[in-house]
C-alpha atoms as a PDB file:
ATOM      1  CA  UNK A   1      40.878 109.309  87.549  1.00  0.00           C
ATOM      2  CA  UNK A   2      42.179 110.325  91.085  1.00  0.00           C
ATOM      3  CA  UNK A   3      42.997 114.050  91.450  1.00  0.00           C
ATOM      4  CA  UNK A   4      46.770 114.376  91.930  1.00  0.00           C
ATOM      5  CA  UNK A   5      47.122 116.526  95.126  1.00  0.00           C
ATOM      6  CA  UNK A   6      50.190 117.853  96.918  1.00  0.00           C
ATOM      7  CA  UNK A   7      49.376 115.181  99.479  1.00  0.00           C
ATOM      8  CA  UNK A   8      49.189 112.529  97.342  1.00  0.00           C
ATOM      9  CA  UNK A   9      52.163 113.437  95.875  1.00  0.00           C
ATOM     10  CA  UNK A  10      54.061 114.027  99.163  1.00  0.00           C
ATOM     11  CA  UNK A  11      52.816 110.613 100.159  1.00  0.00           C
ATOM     12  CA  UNK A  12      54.588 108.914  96.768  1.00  0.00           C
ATOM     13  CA  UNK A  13      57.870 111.054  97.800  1.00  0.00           C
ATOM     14  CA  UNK A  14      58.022 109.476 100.697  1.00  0.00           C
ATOM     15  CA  UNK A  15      57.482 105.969  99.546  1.00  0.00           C
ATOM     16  CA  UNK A  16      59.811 106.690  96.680  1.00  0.00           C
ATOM     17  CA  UNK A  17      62.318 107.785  99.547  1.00  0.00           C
ATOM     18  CA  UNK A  18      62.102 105.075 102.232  1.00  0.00           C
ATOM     19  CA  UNK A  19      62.470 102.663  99.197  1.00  0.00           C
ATOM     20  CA  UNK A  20      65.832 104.775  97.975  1.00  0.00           C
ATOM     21  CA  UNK A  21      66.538 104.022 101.593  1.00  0.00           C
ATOM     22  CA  UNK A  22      66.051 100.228 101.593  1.00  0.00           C
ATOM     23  CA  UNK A  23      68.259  99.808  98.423  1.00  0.00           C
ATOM     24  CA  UNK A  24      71.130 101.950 100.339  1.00  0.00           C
ATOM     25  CA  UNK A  25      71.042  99.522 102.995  1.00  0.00           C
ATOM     26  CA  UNK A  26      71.013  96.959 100.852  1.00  0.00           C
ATOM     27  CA  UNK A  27      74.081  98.538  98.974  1.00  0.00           C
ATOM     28  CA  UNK A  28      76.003  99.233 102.137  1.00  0.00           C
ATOM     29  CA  UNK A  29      75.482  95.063 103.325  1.00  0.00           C
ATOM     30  CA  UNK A  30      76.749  93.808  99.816  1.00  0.00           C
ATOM     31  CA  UNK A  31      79.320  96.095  99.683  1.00  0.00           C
ATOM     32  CA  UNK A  32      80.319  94.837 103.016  1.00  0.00           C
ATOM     33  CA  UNK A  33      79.889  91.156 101.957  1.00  0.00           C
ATOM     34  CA  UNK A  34      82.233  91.807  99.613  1.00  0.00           C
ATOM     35  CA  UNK A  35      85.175  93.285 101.793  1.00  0.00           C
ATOM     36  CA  UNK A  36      84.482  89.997 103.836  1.00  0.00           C
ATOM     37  CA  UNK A  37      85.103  87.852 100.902  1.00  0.00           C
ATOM     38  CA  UNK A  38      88.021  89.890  99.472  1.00  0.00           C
ATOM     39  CA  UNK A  39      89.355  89.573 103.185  1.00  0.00           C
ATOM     40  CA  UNK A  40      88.949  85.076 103.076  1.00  0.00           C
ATOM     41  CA  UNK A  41      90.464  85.613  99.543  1.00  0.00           C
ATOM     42  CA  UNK A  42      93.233  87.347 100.159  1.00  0.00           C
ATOM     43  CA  UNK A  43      93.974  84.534 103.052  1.00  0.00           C
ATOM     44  CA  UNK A  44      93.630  81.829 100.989  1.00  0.00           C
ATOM     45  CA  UNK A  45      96.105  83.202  98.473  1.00  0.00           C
ATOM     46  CA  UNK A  46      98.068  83.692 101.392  1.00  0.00           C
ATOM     47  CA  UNK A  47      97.975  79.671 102.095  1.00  0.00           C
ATOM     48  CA  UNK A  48      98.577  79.053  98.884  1.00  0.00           C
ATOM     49  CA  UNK A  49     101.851  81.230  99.237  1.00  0.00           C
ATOM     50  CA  UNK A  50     102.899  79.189 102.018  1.00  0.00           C
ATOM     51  CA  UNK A  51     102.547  75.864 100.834  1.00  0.00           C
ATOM     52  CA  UNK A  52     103.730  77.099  97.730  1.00  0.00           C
ATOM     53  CA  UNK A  53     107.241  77.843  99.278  1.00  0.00           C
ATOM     54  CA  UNK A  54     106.986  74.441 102.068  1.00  0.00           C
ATOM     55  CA  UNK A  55     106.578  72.354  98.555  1.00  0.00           C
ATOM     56  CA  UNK A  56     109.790  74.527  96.463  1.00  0.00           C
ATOM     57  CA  UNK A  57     111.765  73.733 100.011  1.00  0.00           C
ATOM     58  CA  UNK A  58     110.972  70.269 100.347  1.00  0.00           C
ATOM     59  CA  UNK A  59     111.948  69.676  96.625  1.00  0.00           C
ATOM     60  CA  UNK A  60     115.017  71.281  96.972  1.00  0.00           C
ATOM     61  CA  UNK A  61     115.719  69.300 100.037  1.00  0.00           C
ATOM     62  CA  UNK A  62     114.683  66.072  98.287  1.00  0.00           C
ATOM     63  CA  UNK A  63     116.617  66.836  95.182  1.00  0.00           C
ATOM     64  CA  UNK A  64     120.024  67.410  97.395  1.00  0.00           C
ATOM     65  CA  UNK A  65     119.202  64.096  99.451  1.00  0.00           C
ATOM     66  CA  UNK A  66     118.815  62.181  95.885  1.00  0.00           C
ATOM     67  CA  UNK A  67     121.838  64.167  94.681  1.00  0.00           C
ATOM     68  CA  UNK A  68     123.946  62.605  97.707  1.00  0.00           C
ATOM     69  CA  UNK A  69     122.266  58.618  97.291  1.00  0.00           C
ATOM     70  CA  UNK A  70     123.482  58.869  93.208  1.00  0.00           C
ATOM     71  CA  UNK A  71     126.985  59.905  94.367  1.00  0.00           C
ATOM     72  CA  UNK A  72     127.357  57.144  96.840  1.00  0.00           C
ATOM     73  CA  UNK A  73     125.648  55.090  94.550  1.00  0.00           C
ATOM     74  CA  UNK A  74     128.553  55.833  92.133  1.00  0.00           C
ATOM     75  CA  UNK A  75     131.106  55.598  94.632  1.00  0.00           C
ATOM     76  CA  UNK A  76     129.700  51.986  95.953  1.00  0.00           C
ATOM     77  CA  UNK A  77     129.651  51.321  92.192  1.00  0.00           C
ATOM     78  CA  UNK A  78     133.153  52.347  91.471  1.00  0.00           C
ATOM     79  CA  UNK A  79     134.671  50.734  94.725  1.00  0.00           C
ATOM     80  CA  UNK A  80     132.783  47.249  93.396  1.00  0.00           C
ATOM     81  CA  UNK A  81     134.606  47.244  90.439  1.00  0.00           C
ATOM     82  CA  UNK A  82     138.196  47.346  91.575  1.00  0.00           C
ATOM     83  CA  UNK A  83     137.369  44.967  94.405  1.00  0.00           C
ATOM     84  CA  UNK A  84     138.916  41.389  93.450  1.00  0.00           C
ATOM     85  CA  UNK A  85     136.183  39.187  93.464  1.00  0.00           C
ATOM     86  CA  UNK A  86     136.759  35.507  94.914  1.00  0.00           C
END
């Protein structure tokens, strides 16, 4: 069995340390991964948000515009039926 010396021990601090090193840097590029992804996430729920609101206007707009073609409807309805017919 190998004597344990100061050097040998210094030597497996080291390792121990450049390896406490490596995961660091491997912390600090996940962590910034995941500020890039919360980043693309937070614009796509943006997109969402906006079509979101184009599709609630155009529904609106589309309910008004079949609103107005069942009145005239109506209207062309009622005006047919007190026409004389020949």
């Amino acid at each position: 069995m190998a004597e344990v010396t100061q050097e040998l021990m210094y030597e497996l601090f080291k390792r121990l340390h450049a390896e406490i090193a490596s995961v660091k840097d491997g912390q600090r590029e996940i962590q910034a991964e995941m500020n890039a992804f919360r980043g693309s996430l937070v614009a796509v729920h943006q997109d969402l948000l906006n079509i979101h609101t184009t599709l609630i206007r155009h529904e609106q707009r589309l309910d008004r515009i079949e609103n107005r073609l069942e009145l005239r409807e109506l209207a062309e309805a009622a005006q047919t039926r007190y026409e004389p017919h020949s």
